[in-house]
N, C-alpha and C. Protein backbone atom coordinates (compact mmCIF):
# COMPACT_ATOMS: atom_id res chain seq x y z
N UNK A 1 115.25 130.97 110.05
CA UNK A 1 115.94 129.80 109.57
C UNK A 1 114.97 129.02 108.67
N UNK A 2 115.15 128.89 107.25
CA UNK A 2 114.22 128.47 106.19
C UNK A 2 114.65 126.72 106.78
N UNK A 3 113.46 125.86 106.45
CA UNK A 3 113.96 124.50 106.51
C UNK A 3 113.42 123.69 105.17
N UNK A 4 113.74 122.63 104.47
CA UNK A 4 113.81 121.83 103.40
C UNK A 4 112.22 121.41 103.81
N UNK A 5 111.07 122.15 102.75
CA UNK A 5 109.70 122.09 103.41
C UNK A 5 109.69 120.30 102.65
N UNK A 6 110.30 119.73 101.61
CA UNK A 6 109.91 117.86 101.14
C UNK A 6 110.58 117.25 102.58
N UNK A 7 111.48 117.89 102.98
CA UNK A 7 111.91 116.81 104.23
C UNK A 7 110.74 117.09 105.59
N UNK A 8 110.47 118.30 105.63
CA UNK A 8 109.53 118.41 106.68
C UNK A 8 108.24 117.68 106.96
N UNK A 9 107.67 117.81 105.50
CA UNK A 9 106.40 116.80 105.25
C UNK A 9 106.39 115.46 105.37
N UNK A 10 108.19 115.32 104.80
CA UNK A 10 108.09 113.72 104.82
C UNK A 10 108.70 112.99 106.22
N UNK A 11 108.56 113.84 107.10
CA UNK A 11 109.31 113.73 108.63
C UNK A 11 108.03 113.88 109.93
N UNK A 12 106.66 114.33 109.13
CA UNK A 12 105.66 115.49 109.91
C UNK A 12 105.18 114.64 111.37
N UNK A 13 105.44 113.00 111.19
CA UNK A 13 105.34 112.68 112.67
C UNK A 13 105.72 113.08 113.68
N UNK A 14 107.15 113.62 113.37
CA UNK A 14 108.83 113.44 114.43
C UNK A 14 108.38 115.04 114.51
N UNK A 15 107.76 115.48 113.65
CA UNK A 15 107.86 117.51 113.60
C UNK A 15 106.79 117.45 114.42
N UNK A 16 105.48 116.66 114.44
CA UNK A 16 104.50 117.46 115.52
C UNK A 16 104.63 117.22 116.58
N UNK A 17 105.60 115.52 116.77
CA UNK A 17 105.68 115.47 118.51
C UNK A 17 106.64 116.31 118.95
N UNK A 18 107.49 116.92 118.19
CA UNK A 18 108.94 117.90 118.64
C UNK A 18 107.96 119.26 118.66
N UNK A 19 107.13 119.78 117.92
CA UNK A 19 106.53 120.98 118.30
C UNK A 19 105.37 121.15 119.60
N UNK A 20 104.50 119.61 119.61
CA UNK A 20 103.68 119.74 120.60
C UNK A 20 104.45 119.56 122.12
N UNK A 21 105.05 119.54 121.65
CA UNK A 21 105.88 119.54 123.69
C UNK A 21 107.16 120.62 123.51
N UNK A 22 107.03 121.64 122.93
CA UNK A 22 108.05 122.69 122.79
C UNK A 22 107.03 124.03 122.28
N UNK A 23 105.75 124.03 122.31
CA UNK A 23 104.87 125.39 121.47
C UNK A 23 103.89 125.33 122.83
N UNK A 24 103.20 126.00 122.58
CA UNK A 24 101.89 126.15 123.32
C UNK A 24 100.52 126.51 123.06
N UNK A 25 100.35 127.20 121.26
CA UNK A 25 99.61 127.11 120.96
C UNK A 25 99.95 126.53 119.29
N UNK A 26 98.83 126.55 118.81
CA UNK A 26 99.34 126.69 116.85
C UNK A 26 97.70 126.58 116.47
N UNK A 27 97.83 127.00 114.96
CA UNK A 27 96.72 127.71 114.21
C UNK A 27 96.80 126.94 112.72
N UNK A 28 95.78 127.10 112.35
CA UNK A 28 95.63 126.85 110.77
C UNK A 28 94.47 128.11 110.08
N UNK A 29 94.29 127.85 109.29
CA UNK A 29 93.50 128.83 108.71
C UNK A 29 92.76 127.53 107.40
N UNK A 30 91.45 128.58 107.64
CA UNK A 30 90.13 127.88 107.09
C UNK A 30 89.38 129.36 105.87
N UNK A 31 88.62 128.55 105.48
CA UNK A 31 87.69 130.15 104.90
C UNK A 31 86.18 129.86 105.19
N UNK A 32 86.15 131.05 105.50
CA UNK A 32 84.41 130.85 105.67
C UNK A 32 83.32 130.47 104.69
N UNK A 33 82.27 130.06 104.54
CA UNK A 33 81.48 129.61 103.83
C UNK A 33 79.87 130.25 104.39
N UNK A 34 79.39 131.02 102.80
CA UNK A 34 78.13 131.95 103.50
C UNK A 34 76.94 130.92 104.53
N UNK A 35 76.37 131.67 105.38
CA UNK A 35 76.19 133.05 105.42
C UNK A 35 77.51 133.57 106.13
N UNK A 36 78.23 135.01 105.57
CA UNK A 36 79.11 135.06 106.43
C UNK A 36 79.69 136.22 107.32
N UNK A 37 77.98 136.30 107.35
CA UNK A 37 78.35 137.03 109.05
C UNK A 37 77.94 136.15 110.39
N UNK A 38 77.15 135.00 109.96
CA UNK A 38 76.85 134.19 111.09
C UNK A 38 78.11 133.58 112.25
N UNK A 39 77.77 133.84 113.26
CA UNK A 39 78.83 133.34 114.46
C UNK A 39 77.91 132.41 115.24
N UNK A 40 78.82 131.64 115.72
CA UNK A 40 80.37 131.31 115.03
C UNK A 40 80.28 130.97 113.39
N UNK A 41 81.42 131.27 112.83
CA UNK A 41 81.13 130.99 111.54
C UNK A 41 80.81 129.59 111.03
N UNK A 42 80.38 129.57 109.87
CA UNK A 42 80.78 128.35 109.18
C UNK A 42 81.75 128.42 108.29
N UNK A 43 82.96 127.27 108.17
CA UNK A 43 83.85 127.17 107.59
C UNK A 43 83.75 125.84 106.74
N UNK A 44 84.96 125.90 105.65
CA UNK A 44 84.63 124.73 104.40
C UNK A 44 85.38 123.44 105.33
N UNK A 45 86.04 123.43 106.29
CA UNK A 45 86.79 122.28 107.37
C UNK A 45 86.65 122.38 108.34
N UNK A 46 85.04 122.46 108.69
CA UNK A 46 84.35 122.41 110.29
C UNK A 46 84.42 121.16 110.48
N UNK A 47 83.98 120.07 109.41
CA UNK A 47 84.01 118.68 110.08
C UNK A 47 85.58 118.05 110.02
N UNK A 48 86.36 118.38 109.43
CA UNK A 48 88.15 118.18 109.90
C UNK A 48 88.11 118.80 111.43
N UNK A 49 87.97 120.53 111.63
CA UNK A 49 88.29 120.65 112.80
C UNK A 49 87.66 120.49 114.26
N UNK A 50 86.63 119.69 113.61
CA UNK A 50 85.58 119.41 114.89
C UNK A 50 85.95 118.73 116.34
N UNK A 51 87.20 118.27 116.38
CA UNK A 51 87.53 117.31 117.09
C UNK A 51 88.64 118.40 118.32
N UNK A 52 88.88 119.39 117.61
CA UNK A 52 89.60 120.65 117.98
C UNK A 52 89.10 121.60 118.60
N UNK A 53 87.79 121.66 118.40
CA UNK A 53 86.52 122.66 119.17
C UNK A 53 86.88 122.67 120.91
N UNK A 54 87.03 122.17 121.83
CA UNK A 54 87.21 121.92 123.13
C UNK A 54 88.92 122.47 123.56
N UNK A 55 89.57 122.71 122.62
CA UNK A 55 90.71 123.37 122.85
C UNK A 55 90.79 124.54 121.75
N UNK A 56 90.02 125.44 121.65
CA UNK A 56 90.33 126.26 120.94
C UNK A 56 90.39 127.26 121.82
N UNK A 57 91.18 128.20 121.08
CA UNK A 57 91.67 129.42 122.24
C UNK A 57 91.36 130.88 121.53
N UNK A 58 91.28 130.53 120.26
CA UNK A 58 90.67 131.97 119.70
C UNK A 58 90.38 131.59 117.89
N UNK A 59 90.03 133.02 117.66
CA UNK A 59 89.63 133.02 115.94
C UNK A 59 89.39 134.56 115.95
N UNK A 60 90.69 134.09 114.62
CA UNK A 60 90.24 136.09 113.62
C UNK A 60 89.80 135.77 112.05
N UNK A 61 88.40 136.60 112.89
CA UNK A 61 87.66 136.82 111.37
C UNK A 61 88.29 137.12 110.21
N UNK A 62 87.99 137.20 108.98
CA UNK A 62 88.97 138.12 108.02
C UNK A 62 89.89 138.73 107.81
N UNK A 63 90.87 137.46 109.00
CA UNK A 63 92.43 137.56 108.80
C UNK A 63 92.94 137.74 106.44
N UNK A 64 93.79 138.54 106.87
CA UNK A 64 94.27 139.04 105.75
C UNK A 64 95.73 139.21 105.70
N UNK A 65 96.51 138.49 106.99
CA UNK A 65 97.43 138.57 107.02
C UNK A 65 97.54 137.31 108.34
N UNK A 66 98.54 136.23 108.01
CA UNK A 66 99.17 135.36 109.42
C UNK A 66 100.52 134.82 109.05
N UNK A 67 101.71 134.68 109.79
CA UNK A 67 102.46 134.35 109.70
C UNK A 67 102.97 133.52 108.49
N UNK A 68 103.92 134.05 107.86
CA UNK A 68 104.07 133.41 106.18
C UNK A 68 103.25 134.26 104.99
N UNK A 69 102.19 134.48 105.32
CA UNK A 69 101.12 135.06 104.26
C UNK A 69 100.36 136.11 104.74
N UNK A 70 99.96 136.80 102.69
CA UNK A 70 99.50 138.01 103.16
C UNK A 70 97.97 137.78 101.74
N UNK A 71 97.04 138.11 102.56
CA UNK A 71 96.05 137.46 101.17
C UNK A 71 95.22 138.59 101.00
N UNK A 72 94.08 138.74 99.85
CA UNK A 72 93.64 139.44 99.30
C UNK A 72 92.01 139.16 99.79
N UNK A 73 92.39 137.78 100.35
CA UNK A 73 90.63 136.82 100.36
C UNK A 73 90.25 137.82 101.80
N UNK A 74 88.62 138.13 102.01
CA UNK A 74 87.88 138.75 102.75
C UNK A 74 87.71 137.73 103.65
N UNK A 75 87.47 136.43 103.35
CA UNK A 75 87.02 135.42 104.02
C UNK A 75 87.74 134.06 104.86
N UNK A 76 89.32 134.72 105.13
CA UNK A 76 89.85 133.70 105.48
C UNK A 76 89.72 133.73 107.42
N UNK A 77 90.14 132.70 108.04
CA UNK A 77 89.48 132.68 109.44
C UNK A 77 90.74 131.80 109.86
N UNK A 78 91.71 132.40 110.85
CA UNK A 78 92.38 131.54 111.70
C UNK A 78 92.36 131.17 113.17
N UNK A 79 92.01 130.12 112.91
CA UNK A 79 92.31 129.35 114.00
C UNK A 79 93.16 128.78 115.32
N UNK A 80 93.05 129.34 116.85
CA UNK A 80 94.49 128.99 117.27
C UNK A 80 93.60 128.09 118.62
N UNK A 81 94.69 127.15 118.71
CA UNK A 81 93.94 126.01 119.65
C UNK A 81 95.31 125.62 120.62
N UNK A 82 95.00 125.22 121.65
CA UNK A 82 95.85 125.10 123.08
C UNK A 82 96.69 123.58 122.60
N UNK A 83 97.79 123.83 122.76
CA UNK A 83 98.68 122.78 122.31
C UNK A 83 98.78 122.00 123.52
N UNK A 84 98.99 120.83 123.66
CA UNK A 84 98.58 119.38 124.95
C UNK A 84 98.33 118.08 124.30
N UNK A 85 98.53 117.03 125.32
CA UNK A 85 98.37 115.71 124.63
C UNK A 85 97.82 115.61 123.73
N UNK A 86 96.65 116.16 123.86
CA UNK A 86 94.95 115.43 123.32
C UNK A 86 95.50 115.97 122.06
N UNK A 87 95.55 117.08 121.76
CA UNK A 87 95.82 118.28 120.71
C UNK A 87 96.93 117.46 119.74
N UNK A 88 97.86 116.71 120.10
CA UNK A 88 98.95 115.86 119.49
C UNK A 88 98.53 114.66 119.03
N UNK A 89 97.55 114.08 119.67
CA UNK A 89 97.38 113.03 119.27
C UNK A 89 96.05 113.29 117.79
N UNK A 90 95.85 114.37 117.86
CA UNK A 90 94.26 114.67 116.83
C UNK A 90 95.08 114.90 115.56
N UNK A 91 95.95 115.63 116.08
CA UNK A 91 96.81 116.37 115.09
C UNK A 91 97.57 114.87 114.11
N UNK A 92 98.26 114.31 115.02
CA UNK A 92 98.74 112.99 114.34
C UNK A 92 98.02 112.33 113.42
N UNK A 93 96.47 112.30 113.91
CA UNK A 93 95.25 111.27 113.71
C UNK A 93 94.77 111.96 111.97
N UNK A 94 95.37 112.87 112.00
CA UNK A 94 94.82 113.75 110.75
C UNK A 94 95.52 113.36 109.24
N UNK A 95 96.41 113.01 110.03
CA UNK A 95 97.53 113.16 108.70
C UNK A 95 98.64 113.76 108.64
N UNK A 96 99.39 114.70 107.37
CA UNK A 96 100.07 115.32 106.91
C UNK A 96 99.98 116.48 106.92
N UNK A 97 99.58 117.37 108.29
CA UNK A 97 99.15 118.57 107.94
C UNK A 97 100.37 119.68 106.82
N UNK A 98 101.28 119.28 106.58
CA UNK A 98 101.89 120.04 105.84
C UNK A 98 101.94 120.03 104.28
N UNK A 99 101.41 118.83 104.31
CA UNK A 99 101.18 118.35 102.80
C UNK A 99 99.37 119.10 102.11
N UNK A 100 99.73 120.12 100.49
CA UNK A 100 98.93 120.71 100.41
C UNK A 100 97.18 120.60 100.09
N UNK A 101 95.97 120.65 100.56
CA UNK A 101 94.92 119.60 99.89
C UNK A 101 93.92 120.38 100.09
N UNK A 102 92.86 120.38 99.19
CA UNK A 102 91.70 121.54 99.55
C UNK A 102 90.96 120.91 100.55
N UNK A 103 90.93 120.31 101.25
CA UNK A 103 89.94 118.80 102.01
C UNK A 103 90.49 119.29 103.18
N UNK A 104 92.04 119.51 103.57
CA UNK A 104 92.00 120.46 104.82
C UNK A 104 92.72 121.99 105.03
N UNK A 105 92.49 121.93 106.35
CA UNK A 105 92.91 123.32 106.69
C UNK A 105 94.55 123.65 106.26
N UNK A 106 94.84 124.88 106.31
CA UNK A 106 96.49 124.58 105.85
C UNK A 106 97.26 125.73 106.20
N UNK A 107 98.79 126.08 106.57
CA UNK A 107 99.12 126.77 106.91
C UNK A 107 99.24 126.91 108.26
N UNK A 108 99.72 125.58 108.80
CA UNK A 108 99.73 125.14 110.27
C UNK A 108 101.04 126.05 110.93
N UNK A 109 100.82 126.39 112.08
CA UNK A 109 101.78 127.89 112.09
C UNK A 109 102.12 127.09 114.33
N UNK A 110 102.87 126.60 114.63
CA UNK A 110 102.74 126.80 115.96
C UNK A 110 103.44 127.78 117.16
N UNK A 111 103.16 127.76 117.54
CA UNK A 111 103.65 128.99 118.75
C UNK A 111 103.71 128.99 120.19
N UNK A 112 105.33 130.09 120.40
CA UNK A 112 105.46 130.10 122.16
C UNK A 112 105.36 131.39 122.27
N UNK A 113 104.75 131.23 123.58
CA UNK A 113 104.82 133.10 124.11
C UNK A 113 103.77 133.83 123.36
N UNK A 114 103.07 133.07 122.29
CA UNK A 114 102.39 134.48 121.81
C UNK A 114 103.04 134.58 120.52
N UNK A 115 103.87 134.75 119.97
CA UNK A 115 104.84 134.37 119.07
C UNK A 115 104.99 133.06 117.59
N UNK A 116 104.86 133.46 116.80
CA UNK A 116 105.40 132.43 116.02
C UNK A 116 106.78 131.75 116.08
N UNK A 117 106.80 130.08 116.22
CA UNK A 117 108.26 130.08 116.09
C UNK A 117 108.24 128.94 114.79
N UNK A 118 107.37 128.16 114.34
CA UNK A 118 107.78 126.87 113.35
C UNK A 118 106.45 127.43 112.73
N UNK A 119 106.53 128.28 111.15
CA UNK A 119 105.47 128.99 110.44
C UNK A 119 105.58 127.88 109.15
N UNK A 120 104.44 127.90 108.47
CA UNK A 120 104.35 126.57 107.18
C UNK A 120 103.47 128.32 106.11
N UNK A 121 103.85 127.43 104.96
CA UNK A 121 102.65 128.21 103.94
C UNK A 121 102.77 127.18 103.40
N UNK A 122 101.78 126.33 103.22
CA UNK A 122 101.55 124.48 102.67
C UNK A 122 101.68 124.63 101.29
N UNK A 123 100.94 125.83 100.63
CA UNK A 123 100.63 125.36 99.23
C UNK A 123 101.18 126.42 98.91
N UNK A 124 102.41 126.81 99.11
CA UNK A 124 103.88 127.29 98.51
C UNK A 124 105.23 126.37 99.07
N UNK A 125 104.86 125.83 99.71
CA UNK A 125 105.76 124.51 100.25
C UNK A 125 106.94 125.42 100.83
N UNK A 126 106.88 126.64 101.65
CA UNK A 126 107.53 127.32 102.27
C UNK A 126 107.91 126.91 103.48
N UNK A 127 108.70 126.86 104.35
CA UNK A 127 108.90 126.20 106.45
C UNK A 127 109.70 127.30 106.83
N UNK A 128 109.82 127.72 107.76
CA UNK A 128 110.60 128.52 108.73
C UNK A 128 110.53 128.16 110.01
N UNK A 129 111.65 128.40 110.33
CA UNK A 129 111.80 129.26 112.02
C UNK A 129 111.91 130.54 112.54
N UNK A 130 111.15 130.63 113.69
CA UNK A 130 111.76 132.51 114.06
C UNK A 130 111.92 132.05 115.55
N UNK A 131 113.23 132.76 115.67
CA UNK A 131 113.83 132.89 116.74
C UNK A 131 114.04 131.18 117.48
N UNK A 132 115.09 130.18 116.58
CA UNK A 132 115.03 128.91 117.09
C UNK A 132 115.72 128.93 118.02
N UNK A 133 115.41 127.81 118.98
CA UNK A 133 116.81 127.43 119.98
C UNK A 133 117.54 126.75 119.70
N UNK A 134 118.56 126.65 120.59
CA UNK A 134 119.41 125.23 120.40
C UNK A 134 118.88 124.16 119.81
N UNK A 135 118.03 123.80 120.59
CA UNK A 135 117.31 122.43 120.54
C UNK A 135 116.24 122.37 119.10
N UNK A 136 115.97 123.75 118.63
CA UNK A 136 115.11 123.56 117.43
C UNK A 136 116.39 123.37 115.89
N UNK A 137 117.59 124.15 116.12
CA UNK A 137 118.67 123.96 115.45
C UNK A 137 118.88 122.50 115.29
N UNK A 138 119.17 122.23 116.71
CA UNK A 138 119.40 120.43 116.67
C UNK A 138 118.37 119.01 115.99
N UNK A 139 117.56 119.80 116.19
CA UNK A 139 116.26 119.02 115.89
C UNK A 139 116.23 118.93 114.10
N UNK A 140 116.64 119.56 113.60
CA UNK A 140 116.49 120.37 112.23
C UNK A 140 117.47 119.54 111.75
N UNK A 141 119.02 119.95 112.18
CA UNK A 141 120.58 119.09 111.46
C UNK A 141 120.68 117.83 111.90
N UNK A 142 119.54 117.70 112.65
CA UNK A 142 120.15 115.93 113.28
C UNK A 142 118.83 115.35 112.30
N UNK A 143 118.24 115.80 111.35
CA UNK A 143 116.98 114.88 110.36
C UNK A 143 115.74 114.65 111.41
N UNK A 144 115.27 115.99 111.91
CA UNK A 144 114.03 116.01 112.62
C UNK A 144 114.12 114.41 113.48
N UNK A 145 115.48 114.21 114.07
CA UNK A 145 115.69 113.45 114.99
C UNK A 145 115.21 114.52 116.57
N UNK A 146 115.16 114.25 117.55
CA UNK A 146 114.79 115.07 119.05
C UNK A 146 116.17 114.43 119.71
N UNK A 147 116.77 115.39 120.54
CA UNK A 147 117.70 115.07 121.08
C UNK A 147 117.65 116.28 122.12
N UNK A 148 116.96 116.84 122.40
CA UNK A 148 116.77 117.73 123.29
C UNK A 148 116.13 117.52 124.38
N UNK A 149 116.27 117.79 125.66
CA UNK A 149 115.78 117.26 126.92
C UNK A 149 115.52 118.81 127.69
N UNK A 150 115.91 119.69 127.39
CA UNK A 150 116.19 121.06 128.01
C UNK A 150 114.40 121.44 128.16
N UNK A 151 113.88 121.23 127.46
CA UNK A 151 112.06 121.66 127.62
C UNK A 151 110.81 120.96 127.49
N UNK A 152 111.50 119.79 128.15
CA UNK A 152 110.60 118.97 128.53
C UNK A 152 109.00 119.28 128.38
N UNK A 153 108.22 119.42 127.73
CA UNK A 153 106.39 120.55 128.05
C UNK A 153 105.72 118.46 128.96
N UNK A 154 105.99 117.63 128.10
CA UNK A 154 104.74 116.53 128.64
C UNK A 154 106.23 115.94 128.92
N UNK A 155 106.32 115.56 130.57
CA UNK A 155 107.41 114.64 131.28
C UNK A 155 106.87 113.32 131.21
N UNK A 156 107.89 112.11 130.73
CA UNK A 156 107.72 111.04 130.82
C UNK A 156 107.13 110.80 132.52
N UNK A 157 105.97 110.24 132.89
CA UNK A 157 105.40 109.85 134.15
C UNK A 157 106.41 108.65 134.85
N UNK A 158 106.82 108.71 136.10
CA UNK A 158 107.63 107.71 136.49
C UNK A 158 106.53 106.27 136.90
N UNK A 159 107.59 105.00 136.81
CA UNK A 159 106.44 104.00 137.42
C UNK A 159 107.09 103.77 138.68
């Protein structure tokens, strides 16, 4: 399901709190910067993703292929980090991750199961879904309004 990537960007508050309590992980992609066989690498948005280091859950070297894209570059490196409060609120704190900029990472991709389900290619201004639910349908025709209660991930705490 393709979605209107100017409405997505210009909605990206309402899109990361609807993805961070419905995904479980998500990724961006960075490129390395020599030397570049050193590990962990160095990348050109280590100090953007520095704040992300404590929830990271993996990295592929000289990815040449991630969801949306297929590249030619030797040196690209994605990133996948454990989706949770903290992770929502950094993410918020950042900006526009969908909006395109050499200053950050891009190609924010999040995921259930292992799975891609809400894939970006920023600087083709591309959005998808794979395999939406109800509730991601709804989320989408109602103007990245939330009206879904069915998957609760962070429950309002009772007082």
């Amino acid at each position: 399901m393709y979605i209107d990537y100017d409405s997505l960007a210009l909605n990206y508050i309402s899109v990361i709190k609807y993805a961070s309590r419905t995904s479980d992980t998500f990724s961006f992609i960075t490129k390395q910067k020599k030397p570049f066989l050193k590990r962990p690498p160095i990348c050109i948005h280590d100090e953007y993703l520095a704040r992300l280091i404590p929830f990271l859950v993996s990295q592929e070297f000289g990815i040449k292929q991630w969801p949306g894209t297929i590249t030619r570059d030797n040196y690209k490196l994605m990133n996948t980090y454990r989706m949770c409060r903290e992770t929502e609120q950094i993410l918020l704190s950042f900006g526009n991750p969908f909006i395109f900029s050499p200053d950050m990472p891009e190609d924010i991709c999040f995921w259930r199961k292992g799975c891609p389900w809400l894939v970006t290619t920023s600087h083709e201004k591309i959005a998808y879904m794979e395999k939406p639910s109800p509730d991601d349908i709804a989320f989408i025709e109602n103007g990245f309004v939330d009206t879904g209660k069915d998957n609760l991930k962070f429950p309002k705490k009772k007082r």
